[in-house]
PDB file of N, CA and C in Angstrom:
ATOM      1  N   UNK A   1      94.366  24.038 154.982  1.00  0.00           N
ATOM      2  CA  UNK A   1      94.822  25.018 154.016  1.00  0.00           C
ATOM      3  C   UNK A   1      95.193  26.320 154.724  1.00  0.00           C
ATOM      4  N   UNK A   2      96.273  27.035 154.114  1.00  0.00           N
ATOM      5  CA  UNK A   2      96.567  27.958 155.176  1.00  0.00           C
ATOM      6  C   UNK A   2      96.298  29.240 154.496  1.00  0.00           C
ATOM      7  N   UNK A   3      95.820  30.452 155.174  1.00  0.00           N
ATOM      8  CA  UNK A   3      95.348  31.290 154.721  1.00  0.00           C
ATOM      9  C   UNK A   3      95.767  31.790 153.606  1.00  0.00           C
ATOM     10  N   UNK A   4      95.550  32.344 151.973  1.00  0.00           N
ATOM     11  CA  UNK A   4      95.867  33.729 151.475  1.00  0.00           C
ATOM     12  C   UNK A   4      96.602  34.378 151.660  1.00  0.00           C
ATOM     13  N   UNK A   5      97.883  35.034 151.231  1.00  0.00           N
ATOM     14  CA  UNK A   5      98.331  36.393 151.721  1.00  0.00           C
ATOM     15  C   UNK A   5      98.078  37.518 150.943  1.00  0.00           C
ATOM     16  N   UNK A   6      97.922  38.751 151.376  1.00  0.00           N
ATOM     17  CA  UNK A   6      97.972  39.510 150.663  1.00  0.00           C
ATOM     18  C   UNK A   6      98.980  40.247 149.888  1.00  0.00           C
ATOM     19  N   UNK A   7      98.575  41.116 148.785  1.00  0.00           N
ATOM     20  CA  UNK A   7      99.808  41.068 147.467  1.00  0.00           C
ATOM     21  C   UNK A   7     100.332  42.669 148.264  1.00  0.00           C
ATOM     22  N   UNK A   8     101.408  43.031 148.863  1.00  0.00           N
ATOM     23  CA  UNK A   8     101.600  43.762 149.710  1.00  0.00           C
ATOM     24  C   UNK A   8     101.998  45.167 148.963  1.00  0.00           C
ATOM     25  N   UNK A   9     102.164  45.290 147.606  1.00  0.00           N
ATOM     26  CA  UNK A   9     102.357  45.905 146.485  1.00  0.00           C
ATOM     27  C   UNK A   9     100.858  46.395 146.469  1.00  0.00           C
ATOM     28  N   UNK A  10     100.304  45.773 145.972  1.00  0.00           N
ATOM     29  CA  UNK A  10      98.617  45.937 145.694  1.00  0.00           C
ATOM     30  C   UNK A  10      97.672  46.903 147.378  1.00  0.00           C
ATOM     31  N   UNK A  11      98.115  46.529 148.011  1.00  0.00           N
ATOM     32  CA  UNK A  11      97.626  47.094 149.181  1.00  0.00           C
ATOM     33  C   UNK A  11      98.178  48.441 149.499  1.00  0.00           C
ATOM     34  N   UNK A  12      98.926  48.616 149.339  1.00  0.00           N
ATOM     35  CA  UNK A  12     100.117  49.973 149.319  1.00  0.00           C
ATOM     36  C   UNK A  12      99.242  50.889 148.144  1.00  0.00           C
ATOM     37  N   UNK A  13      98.796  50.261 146.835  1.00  0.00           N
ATOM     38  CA  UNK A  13      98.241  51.141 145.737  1.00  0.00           C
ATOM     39  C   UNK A  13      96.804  51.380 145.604  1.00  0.00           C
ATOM     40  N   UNK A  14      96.133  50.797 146.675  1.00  0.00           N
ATOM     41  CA  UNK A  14      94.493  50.518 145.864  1.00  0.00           C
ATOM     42  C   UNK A  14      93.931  50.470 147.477  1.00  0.00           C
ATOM     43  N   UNK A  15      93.307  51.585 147.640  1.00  0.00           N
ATOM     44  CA  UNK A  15      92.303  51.675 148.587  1.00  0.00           C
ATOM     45  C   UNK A  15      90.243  51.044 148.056  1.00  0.00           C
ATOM     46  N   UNK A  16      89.736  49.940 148.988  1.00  0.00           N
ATOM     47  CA  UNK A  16      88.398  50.022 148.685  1.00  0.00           C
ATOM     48  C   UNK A  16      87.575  51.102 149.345  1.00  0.00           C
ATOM     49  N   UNK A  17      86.271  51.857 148.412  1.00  0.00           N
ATOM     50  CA  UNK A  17      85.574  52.732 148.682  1.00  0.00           C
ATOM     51  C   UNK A  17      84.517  52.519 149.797  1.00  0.00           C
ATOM     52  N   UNK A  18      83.495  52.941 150.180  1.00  0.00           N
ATOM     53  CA  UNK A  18      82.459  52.257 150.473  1.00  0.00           C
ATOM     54  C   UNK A  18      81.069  51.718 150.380  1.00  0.00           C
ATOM     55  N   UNK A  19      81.350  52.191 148.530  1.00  0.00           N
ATOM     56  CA  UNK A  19      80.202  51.972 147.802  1.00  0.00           C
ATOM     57  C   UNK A  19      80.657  50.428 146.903  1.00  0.00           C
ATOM     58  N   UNK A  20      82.080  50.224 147.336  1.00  0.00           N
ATOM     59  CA  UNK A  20      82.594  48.872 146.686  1.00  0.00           C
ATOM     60  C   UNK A  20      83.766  48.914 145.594  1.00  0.00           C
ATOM     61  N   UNK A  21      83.812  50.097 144.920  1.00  0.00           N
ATOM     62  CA  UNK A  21      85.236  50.578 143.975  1.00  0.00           C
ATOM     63  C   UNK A  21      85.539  50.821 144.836  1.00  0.00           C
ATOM     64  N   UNK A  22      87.278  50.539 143.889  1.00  0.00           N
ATOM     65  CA  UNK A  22      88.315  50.791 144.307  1.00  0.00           C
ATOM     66  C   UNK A  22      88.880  51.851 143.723  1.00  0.00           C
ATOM     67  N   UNK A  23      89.993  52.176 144.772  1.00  0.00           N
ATOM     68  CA  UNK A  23      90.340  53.882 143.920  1.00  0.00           C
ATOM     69  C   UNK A  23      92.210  53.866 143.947  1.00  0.00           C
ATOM     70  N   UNK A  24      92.518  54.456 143.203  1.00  0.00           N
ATOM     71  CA  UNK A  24      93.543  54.453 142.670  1.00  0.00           C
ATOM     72  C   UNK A  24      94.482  55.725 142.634  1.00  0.00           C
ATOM     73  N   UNK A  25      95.645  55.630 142.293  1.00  0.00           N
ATOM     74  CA  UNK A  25      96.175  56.937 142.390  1.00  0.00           C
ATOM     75  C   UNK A  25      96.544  57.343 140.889  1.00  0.00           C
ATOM     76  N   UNK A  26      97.246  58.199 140.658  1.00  0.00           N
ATOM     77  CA  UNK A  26      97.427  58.814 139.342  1.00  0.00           C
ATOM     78  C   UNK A  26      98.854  58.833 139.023  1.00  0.00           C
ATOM     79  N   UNK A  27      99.517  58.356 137.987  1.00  0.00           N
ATOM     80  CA  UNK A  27     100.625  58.078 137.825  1.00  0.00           C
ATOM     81  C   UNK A  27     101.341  59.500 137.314  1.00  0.00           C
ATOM     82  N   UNK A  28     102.468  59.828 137.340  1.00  0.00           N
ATOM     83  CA  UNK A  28     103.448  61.058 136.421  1.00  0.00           C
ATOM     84  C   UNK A  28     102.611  62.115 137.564  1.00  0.00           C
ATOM     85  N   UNK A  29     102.906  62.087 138.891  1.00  0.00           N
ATOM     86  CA  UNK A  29     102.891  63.293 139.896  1.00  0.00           C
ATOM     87  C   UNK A  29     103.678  63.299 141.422  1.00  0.00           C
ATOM     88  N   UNK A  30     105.518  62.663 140.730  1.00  0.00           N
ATOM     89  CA  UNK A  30     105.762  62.969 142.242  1.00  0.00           C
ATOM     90  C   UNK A  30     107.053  64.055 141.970  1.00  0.00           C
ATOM     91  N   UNK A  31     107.141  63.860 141.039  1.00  0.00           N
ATOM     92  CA  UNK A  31     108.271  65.246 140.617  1.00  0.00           C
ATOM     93  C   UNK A  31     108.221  65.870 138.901  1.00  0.00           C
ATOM     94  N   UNK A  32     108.850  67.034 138.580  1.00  0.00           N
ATOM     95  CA  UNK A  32     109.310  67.598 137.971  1.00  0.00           C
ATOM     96  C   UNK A  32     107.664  68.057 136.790  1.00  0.00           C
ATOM     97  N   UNK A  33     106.753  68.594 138.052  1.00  0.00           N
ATOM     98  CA  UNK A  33     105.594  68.484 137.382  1.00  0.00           C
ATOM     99  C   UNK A  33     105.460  70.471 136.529  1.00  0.00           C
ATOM    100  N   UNK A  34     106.809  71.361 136.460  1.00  0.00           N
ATOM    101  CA  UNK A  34     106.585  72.035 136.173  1.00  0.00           C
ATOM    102  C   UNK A  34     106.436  72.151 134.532  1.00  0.00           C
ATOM    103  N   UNK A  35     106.806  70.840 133.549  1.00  0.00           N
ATOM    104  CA  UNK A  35     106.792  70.602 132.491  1.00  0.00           C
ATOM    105  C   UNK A  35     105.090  70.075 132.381  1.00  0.00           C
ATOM    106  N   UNK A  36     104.567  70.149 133.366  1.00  0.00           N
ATOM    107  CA  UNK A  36     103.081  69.590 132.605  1.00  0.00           C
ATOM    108  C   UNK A  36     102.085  70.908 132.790  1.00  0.00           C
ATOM    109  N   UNK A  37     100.847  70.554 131.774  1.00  0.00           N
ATOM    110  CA  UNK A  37     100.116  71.776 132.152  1.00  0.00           C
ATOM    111  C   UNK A  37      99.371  71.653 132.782  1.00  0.00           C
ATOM    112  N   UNK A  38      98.669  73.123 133.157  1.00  0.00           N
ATOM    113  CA  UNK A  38      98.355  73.003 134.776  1.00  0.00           C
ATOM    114  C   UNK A  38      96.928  72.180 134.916  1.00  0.00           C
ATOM    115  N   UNK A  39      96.056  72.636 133.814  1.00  0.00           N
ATOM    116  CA  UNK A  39      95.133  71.597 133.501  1.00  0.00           C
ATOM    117  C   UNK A  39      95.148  70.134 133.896  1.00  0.00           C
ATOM    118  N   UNK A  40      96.591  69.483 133.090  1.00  0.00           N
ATOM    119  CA  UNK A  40      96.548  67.963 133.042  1.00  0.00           C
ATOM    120  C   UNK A  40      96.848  67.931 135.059  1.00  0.00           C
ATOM    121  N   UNK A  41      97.511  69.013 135.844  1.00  0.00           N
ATOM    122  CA  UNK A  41      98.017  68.271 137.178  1.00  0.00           C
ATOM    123  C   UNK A  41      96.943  68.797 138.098  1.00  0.00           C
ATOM    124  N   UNK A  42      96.115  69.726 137.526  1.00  0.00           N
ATOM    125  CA  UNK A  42      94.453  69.950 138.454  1.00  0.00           C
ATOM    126  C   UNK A  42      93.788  68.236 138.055  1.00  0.00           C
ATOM    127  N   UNK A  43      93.452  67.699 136.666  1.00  0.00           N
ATOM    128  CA  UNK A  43      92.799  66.348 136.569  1.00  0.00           C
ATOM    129  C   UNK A  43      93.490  65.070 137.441  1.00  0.00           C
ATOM    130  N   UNK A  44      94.943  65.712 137.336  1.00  0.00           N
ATOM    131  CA  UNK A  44      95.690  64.496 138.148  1.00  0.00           C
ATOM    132  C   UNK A  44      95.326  64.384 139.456  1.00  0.00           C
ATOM    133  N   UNK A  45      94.576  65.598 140.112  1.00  0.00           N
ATOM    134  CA  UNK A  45      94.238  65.747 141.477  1.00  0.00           C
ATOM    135  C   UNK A  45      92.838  64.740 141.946  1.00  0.00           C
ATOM    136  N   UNK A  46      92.251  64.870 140.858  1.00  0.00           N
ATOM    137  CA  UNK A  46      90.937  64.007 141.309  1.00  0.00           C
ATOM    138  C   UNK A  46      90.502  62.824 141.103  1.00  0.00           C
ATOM    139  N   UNK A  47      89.843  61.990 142.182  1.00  0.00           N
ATOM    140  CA  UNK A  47      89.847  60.910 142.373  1.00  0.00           C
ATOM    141  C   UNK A  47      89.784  59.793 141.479  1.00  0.00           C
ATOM    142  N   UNK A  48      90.594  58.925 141.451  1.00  0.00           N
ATOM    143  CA  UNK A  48      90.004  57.805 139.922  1.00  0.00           C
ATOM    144  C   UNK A  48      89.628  56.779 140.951  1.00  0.00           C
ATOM    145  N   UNK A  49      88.897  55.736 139.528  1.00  0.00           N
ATOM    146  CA  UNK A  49      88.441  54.633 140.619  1.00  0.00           C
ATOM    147  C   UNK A  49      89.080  53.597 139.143  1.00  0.00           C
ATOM    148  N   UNK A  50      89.100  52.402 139.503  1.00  0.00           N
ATOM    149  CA  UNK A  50      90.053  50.653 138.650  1.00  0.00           C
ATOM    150  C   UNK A  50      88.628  50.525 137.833  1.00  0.00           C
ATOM    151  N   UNK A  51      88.710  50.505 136.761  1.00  0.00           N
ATOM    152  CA  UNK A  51      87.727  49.585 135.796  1.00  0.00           C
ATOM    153  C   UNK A  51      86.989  48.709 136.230  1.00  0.00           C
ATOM    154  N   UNK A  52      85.967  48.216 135.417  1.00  0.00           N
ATOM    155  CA  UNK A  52      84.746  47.076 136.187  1.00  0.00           C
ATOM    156  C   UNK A  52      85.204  45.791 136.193  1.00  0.00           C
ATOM    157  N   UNK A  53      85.756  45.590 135.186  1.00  0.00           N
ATOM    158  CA  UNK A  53      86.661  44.178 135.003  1.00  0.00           C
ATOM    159  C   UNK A  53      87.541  43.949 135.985  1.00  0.00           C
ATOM    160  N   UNK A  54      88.436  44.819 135.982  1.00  0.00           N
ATOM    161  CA  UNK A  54      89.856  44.703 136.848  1.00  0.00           C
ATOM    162  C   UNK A  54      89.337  44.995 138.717  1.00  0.00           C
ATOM    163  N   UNK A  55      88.094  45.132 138.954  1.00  0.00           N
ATOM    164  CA  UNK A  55      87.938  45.039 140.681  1.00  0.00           C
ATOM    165  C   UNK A  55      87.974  43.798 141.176  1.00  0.00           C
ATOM    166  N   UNK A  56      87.628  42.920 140.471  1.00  0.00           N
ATOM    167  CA  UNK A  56      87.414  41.444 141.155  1.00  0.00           C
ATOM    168  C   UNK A  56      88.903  40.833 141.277  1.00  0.00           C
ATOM    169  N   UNK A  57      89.766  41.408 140.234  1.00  0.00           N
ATOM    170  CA  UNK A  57      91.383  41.265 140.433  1.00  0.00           C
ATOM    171  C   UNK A  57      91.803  41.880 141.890  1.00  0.00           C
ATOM    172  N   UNK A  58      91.688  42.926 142.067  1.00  0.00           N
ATOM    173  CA  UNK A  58      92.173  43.572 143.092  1.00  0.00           C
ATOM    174  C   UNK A  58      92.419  43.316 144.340  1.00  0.00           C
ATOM    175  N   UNK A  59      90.270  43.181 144.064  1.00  0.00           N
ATOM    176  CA  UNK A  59      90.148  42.730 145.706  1.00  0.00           C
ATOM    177  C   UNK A  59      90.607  41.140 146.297  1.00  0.00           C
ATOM    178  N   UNK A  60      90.942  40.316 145.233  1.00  0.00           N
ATOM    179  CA  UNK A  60      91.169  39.206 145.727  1.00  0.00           C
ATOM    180  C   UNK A  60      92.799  39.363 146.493  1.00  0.00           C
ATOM    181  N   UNK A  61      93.661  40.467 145.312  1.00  0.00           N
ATOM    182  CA  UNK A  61      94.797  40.859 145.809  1.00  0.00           C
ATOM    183  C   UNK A  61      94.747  41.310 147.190  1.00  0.00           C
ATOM    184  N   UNK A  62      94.288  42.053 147.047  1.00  0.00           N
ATOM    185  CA  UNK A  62      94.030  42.986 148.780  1.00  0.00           C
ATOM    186  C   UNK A  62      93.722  41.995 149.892  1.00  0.00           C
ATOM    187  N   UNK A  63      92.377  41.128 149.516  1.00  0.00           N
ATOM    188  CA  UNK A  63      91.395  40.342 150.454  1.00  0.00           C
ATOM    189  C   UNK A  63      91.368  40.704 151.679  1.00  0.00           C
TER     190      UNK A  63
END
């Protein structure tokens, strides 16, 4: 059987932590962010991590 590949999309988006989440980026922040408020693009700054369900998806993506 020949190895797995990885989903090369998925690897590009989803770093693993080292407590085991995965972390993610934040969507609506690579342009024209002077229409948002400043509030919503300070929250956009900080770290998210993928739902509990959706890690076991990921990492198989990544592997």
């Amino acid at each position: 059987m020949p190895k797995m590949k990885s989903v090369k999309g998925a690897v590009k988006r989803f770093k693993v932590k080292k407590n085991g989440t995965v972390k993610r980026g934040t969507a609506f922040r690579s342009h024209i962010l002077t229409k948002q408020d400043a509030q919503t693009r300070r929250d956009q700054n900080t770290p998210k991590v993928i739902a509990k369900v959706d890690e076991a998806n990921i990492k198989a993506m990544i592997n």
